[in-house]
PDB file of N, CA and C in Angstrom:
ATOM      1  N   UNK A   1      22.368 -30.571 -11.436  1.00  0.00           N
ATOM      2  CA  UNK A   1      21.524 -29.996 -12.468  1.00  0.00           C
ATOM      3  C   UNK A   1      20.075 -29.872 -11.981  1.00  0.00           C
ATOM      4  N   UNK A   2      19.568 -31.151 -11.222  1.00  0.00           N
ATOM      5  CA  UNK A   2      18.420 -31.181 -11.164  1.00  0.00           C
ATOM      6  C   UNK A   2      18.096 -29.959 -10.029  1.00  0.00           C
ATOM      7  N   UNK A   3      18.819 -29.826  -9.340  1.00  0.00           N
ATOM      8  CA  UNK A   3      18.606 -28.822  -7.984  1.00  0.00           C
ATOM      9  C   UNK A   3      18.832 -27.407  -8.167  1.00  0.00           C
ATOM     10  N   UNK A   4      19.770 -27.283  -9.616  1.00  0.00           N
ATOM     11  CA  UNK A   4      19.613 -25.986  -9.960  1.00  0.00           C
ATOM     12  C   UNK A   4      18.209 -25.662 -10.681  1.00  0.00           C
ATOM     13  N   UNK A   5      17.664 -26.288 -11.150  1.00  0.00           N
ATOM     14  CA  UNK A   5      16.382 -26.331 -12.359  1.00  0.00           C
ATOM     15  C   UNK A   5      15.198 -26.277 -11.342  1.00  0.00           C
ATOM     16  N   UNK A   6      15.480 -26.993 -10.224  1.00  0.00           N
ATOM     17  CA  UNK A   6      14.233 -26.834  -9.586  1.00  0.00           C
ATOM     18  C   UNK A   6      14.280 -24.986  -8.250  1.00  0.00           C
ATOM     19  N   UNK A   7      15.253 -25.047  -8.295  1.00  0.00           N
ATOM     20  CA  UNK A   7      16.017 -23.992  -7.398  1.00  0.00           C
ATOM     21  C   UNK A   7      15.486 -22.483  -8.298  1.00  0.00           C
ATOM     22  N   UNK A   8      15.456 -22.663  -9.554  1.00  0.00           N
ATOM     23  CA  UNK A   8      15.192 -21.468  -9.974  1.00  0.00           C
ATOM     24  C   UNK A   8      14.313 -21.216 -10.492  1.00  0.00           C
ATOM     25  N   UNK A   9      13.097 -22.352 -10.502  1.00  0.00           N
ATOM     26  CA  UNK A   9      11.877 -22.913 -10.540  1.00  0.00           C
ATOM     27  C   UNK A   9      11.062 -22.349  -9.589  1.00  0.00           C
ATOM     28  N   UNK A  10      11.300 -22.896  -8.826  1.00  0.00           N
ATOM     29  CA  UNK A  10      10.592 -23.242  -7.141  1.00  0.00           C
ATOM     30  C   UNK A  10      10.448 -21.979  -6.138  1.00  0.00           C
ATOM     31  N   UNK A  11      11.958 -20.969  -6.458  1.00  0.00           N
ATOM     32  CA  UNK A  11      11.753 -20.004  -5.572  1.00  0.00           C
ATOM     33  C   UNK A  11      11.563 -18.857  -5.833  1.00  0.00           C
ATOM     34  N   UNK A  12      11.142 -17.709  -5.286  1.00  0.00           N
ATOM     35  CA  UNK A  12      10.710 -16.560  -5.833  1.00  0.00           C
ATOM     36  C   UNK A  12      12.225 -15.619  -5.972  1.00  0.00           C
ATOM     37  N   UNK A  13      11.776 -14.921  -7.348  1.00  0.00           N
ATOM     38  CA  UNK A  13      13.233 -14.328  -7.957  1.00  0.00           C
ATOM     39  C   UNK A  13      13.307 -13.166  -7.204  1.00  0.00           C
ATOM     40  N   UNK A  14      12.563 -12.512  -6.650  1.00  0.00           N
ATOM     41  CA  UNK A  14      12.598 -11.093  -5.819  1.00  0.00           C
ATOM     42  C   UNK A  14      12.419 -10.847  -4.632  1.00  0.00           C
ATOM     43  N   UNK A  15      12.621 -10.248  -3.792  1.00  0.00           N
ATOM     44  CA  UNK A  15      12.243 -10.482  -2.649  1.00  0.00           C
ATOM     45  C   UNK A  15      11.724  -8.951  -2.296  1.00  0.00           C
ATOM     46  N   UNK A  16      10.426  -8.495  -1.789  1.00  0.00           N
ATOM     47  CA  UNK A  16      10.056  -7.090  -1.632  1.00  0.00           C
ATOM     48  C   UNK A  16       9.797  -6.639  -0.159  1.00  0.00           C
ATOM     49  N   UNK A  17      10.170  -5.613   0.042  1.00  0.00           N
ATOM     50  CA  UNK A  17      10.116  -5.368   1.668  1.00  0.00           C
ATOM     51  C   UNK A  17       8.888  -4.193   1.415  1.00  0.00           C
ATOM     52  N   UNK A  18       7.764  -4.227   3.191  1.00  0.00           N
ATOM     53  CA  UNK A  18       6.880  -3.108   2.403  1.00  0.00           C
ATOM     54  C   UNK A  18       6.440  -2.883   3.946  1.00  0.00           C
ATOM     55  N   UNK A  19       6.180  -1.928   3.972  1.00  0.00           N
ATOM     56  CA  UNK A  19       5.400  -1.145   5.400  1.00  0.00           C
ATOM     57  C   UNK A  19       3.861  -1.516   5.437  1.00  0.00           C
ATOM     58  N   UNK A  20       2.912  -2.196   6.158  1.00  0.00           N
ATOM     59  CA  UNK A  20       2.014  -2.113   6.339  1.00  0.00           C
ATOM     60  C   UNK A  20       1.259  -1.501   7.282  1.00  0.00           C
ATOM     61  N   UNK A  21      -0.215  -0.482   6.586  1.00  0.00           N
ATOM     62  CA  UNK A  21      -0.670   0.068   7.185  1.00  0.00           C
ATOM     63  C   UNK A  21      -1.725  -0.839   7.720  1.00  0.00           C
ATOM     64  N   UNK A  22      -3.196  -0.121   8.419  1.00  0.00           N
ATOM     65  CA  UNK A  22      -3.959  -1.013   9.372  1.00  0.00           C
ATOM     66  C   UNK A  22      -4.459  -1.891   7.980  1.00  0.00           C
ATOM     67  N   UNK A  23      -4.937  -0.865   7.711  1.00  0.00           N
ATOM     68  CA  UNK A  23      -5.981  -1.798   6.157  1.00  0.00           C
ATOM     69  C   UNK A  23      -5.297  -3.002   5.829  1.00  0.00           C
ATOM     70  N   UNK A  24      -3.790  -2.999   5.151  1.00  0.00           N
ATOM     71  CA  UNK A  24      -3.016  -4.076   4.650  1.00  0.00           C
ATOM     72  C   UNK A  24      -3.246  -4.748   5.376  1.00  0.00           C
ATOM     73  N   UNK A  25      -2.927  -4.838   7.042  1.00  0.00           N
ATOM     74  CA  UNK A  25      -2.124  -5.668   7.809  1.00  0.00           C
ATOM     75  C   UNK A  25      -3.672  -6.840   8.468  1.00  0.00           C
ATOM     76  N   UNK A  26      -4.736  -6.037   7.739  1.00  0.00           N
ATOM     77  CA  UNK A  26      -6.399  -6.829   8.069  1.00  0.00           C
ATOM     78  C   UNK A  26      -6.101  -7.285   6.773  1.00  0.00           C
ATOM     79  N   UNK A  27      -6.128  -7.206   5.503  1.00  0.00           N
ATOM     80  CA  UNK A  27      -5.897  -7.979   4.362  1.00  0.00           C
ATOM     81  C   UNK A  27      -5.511  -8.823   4.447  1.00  0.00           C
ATOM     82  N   UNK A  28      -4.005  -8.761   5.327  1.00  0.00           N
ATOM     83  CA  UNK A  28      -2.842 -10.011   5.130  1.00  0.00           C
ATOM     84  C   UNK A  28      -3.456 -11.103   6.102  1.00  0.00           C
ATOM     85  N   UNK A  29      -3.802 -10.357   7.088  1.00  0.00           N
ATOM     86  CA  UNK A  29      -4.842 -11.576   8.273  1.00  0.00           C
ATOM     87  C   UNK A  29      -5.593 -12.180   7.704  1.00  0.00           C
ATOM     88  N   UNK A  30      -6.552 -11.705   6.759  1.00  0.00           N
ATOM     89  CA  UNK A  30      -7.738 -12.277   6.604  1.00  0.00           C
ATOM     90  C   UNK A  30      -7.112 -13.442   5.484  1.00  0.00           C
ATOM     91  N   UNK A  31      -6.222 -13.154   4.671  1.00  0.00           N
ATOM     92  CA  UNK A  31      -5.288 -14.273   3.229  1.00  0.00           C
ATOM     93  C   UNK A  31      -4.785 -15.102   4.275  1.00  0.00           C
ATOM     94  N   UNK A  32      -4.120 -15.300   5.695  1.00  0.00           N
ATOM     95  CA  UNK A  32      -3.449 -15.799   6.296  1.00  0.00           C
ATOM     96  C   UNK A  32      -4.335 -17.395   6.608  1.00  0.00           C
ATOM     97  N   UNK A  33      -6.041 -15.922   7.359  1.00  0.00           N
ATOM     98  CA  UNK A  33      -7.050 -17.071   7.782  1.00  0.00           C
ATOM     99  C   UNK A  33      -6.851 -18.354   6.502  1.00  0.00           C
ATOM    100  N   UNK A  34      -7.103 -17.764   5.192  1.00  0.00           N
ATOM    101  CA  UNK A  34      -7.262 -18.819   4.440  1.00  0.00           C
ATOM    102  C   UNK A  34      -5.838 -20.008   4.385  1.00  0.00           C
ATOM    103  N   UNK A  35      -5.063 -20.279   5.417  1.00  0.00           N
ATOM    104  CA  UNK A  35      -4.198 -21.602   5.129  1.00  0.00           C
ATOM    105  C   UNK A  35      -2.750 -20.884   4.229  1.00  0.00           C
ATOM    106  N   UNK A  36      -2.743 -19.226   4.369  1.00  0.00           N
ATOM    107  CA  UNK A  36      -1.315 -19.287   3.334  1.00  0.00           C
ATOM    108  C   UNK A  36      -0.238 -18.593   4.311  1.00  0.00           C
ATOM    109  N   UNK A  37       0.786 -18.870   4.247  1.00  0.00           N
ATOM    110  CA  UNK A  37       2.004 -18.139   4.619  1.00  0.00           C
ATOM    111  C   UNK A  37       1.899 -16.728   4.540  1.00  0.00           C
ATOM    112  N   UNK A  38       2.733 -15.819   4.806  1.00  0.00           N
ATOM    113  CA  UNK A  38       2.926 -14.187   4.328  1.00  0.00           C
ATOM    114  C   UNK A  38       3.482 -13.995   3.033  1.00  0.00           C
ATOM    115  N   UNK A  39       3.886 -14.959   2.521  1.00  0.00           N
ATOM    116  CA  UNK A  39       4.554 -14.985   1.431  1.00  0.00           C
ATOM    117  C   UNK A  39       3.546 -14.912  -0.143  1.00  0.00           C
ATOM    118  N   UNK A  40       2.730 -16.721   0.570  1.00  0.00           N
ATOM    119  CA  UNK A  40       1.761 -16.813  -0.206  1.00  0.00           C
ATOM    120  C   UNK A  40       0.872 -16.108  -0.681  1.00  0.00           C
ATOM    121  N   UNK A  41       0.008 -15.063   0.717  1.00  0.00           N
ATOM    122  CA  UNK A  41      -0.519 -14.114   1.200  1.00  0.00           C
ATOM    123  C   UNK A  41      -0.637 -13.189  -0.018  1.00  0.00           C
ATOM    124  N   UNK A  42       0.830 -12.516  -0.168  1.00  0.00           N
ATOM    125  CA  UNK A  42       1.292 -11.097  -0.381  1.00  0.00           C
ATOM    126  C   UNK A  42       1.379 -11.962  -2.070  1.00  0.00           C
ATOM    127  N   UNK A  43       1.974 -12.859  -2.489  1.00  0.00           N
ATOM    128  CA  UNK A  43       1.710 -13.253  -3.898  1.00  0.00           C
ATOM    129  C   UNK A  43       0.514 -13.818  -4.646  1.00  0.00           C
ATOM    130  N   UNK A  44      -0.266 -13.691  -3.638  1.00  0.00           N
ATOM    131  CA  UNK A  44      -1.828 -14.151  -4.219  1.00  0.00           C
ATOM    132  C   UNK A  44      -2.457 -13.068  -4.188  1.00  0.00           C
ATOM    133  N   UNK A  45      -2.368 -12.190  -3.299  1.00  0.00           N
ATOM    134  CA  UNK A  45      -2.942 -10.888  -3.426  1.00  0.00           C
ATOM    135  C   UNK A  45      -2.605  -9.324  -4.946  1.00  0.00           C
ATOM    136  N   UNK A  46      -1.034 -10.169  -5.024  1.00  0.00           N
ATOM    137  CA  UNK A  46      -0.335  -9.072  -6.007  1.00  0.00           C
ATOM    138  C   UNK A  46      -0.961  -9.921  -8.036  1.00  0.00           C
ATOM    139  N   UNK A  47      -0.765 -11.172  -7.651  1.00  0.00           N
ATOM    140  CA  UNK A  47      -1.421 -11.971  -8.578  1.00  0.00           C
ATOM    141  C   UNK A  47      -3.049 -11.448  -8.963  1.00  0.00           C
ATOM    142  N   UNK A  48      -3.805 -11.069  -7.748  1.00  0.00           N
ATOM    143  CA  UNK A  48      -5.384 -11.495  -7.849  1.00  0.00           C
ATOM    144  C   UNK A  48      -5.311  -9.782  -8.477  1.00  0.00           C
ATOM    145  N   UNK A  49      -4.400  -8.501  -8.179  1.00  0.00           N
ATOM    146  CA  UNK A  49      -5.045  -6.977  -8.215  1.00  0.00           C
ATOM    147  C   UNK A  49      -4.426  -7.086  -9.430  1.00  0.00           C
ATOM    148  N   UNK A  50      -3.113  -8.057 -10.153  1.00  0.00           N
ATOM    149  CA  UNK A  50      -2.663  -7.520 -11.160  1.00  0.00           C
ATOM    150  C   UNK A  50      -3.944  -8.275 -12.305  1.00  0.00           C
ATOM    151  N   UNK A  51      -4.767  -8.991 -11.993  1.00  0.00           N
ATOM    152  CA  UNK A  51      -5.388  -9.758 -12.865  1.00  0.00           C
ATOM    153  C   UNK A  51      -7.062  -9.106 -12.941  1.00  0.00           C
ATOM    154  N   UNK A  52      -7.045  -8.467 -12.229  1.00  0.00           N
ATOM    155  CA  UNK A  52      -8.131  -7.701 -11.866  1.00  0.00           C
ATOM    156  C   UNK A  52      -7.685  -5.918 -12.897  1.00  0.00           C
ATOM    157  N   UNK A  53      -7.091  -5.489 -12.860  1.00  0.00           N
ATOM    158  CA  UNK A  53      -6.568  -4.504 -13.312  1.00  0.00           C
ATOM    159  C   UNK A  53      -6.410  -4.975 -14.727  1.00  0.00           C
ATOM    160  N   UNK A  54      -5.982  -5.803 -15.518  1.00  0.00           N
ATOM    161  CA  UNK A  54      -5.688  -6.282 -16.904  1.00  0.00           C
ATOM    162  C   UNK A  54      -7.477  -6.438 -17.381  1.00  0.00           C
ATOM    163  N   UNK A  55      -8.171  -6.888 -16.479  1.00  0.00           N
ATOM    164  CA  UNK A  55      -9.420  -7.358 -16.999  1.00  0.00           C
ATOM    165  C   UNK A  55     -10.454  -5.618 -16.943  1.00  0.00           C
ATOM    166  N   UNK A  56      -9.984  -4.440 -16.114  1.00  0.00           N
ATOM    167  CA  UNK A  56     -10.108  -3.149 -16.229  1.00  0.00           C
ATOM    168  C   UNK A  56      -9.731  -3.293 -17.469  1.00  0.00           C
ATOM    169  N   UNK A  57      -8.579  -2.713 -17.416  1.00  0.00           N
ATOM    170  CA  UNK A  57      -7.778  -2.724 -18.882  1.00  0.00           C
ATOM    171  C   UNK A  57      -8.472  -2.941 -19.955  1.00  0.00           C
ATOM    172  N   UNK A  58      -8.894  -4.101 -20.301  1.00  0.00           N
ATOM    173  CA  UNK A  58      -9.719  -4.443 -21.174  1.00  0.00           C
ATOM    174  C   UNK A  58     -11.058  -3.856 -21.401  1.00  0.00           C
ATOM    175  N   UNK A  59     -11.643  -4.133 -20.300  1.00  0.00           N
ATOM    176  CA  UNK A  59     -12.955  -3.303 -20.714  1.00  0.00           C
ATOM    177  C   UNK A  59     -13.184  -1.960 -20.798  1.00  0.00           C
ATOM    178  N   UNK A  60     -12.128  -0.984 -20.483  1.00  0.00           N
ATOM    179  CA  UNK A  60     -12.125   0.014 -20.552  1.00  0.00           C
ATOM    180  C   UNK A  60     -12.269  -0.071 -22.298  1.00  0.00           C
ATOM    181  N   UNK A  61     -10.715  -0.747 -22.854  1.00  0.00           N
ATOM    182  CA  UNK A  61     -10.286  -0.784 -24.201  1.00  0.00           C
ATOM    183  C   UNK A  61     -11.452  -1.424 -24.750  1.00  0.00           C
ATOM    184  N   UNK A  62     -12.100  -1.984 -24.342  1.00  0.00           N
ATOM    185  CA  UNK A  62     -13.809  -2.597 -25.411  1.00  0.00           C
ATOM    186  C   UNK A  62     -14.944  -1.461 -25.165  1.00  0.00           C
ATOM    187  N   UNK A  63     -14.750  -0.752 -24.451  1.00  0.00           N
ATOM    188  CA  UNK A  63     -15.751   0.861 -23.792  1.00  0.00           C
ATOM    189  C   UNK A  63     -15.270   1.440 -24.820  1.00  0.00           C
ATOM    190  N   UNK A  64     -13.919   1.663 -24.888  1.00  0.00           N
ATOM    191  CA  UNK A  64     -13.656   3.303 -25.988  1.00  0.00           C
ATOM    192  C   UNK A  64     -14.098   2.829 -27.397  1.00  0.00           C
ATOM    193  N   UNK A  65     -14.123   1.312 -27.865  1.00  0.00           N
ATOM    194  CA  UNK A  65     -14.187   0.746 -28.873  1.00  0.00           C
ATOM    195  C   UNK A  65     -15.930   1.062 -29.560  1.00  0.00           C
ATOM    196  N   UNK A  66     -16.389   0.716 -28.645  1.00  0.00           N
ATOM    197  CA  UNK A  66     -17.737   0.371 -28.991  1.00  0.00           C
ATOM    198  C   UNK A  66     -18.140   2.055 -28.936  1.00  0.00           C
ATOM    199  N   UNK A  67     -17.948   2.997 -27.701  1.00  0.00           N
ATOM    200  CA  UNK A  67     -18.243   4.253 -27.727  1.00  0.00           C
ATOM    201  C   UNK A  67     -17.730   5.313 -28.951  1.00  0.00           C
ATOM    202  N   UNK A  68     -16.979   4.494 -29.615  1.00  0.00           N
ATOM    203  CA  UNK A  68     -16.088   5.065 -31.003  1.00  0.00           C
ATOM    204  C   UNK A  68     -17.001   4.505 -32.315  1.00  0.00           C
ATOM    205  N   UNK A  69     -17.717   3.597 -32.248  1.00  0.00           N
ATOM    206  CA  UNK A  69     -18.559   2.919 -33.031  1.00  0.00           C
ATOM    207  C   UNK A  69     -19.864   3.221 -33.619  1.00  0.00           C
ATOM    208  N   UNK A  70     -20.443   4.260 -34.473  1.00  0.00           N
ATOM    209  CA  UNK A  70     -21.256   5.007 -34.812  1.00  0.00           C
ATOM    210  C   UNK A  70     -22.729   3.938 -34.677  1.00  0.00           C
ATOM    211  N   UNK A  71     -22.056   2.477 -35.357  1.00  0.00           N
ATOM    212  CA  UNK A  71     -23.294   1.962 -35.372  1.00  0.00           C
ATOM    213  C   UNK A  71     -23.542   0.941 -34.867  1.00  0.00           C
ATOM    214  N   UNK A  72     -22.916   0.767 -33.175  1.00  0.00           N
ATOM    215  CA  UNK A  72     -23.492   0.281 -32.143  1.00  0.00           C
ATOM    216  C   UNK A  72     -23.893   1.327 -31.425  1.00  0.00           C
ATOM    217  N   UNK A  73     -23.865   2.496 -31.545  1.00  0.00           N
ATOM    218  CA  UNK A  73     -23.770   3.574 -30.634  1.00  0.00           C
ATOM    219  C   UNK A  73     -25.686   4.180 -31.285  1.00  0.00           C
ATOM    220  N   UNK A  74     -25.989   4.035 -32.883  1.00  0.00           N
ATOM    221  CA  UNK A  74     -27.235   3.704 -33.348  1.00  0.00           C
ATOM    222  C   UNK A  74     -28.154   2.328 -32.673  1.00  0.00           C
ATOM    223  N   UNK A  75     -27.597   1.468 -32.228  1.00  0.00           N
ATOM    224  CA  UNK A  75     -27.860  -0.009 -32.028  1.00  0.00           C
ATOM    225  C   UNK A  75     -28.982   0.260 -30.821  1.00  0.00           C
ATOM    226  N   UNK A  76     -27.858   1.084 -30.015  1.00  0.00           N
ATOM    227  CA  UNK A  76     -27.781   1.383 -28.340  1.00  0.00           C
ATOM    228  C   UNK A  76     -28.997   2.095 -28.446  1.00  0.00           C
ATOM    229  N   UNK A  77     -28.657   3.386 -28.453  1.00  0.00           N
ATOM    230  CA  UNK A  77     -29.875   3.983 -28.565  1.00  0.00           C
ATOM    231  C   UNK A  77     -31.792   3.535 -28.954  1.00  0.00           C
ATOM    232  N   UNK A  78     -31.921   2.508 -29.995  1.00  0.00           N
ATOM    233  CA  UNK A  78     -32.678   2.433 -30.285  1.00  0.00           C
ATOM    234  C   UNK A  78     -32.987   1.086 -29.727  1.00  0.00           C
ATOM    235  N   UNK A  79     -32.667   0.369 -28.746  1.00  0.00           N
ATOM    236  CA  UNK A  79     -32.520  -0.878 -27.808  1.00  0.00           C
ATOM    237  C   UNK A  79     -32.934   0.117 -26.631  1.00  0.00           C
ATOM    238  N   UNK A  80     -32.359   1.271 -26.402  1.00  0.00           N
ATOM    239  CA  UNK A  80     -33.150   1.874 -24.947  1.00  0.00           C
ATOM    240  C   UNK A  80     -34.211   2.559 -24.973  1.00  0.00           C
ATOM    241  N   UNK A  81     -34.482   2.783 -26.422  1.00  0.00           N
ATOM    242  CA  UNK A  81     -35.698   3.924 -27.018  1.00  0.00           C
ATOM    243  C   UNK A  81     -36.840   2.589 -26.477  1.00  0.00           C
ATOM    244  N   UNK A  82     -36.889   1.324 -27.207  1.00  0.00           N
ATOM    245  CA  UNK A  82     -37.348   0.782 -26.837  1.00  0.00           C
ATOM    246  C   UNK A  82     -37.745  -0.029 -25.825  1.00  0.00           C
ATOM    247  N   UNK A  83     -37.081   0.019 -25.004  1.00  0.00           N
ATOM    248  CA  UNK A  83     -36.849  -0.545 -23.659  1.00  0.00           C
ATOM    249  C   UNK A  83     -38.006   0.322 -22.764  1.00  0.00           C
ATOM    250  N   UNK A  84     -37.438   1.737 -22.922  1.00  0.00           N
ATOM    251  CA  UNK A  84     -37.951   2.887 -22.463  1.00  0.00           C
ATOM    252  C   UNK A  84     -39.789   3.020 -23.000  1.00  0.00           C
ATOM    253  N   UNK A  85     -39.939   2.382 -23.811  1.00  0.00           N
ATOM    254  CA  UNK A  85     -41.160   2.628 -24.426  1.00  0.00           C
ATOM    255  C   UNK A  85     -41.964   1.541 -24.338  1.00  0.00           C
ATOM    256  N   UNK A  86     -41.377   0.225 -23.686  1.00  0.00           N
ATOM    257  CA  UNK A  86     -42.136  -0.658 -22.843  1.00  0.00           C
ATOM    258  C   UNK A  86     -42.007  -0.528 -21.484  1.00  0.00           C
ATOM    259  N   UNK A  87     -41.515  -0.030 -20.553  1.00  0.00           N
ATOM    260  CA  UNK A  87     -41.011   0.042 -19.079  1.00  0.00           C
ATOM    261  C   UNK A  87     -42.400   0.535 -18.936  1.00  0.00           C
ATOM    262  N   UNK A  88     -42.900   0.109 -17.347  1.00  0.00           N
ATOM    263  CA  UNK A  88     -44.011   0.890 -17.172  1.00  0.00           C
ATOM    264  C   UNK A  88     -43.910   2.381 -16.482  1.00  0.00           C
ATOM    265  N   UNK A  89     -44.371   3.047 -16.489  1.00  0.00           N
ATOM    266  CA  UNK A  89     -44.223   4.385 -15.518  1.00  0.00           C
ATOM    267  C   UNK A  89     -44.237   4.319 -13.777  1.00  0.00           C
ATOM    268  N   UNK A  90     -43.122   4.787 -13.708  1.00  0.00           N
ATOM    269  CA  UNK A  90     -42.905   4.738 -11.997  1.00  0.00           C
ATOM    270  C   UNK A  90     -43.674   5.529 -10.829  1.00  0.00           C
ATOM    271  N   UNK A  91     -44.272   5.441 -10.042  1.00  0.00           N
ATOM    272  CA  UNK A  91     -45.311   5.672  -8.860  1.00  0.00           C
ATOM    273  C   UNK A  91     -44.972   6.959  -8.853  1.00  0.00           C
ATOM    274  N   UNK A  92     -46.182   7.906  -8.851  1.00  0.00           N
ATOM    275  CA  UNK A  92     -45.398   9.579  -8.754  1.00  0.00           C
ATOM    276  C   UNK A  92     -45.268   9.544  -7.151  1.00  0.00           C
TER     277      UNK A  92
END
């Protein structure tokens, strides 16, 4: 029991085969430098772009939100009116 539980725990459920070009194959070197396997490598890297992309995701979805928002979009404007109307004038 215990060796099945840890067996399907422990190891990775997929296994992906992939062609690397130059770029990748300096990526995977440079994840390697840091102490990880190819394995580790390639799942810390797919981990770090999918978590990076969700946090896009989001701010895109808080961009359309606020740009949909009449009266932060009043807020905005009159936060740069003023901004703009203390800034000093730039060197001609």
């Amino acid at each position: 029991m215990w060796h099945k539980v840890c067996y399907s725990a422990c190891v990775a459920s997929r296994i992906v085969r992939a062609r690397l070009d130059e770029a990748s194959e300096r990526a995977l070197s440079a994840l390697m430098r840091e102490g990880r396997n190819e394995s580790e490598a390639v799942r810390a890297a797919l981990t770090e772009a999918g978590e990076r992309r969700a946090r896009r995701s989001a701010l895109a979805v808080e961009v359309a939100r606020l740009a949909a928002d009449a009266r932060d979009t009043t807020e905005r404007r009159a936060v740069m009116a003023d901004m703009e109307a203390a800034a000093p004038d730039w060197p001609a």
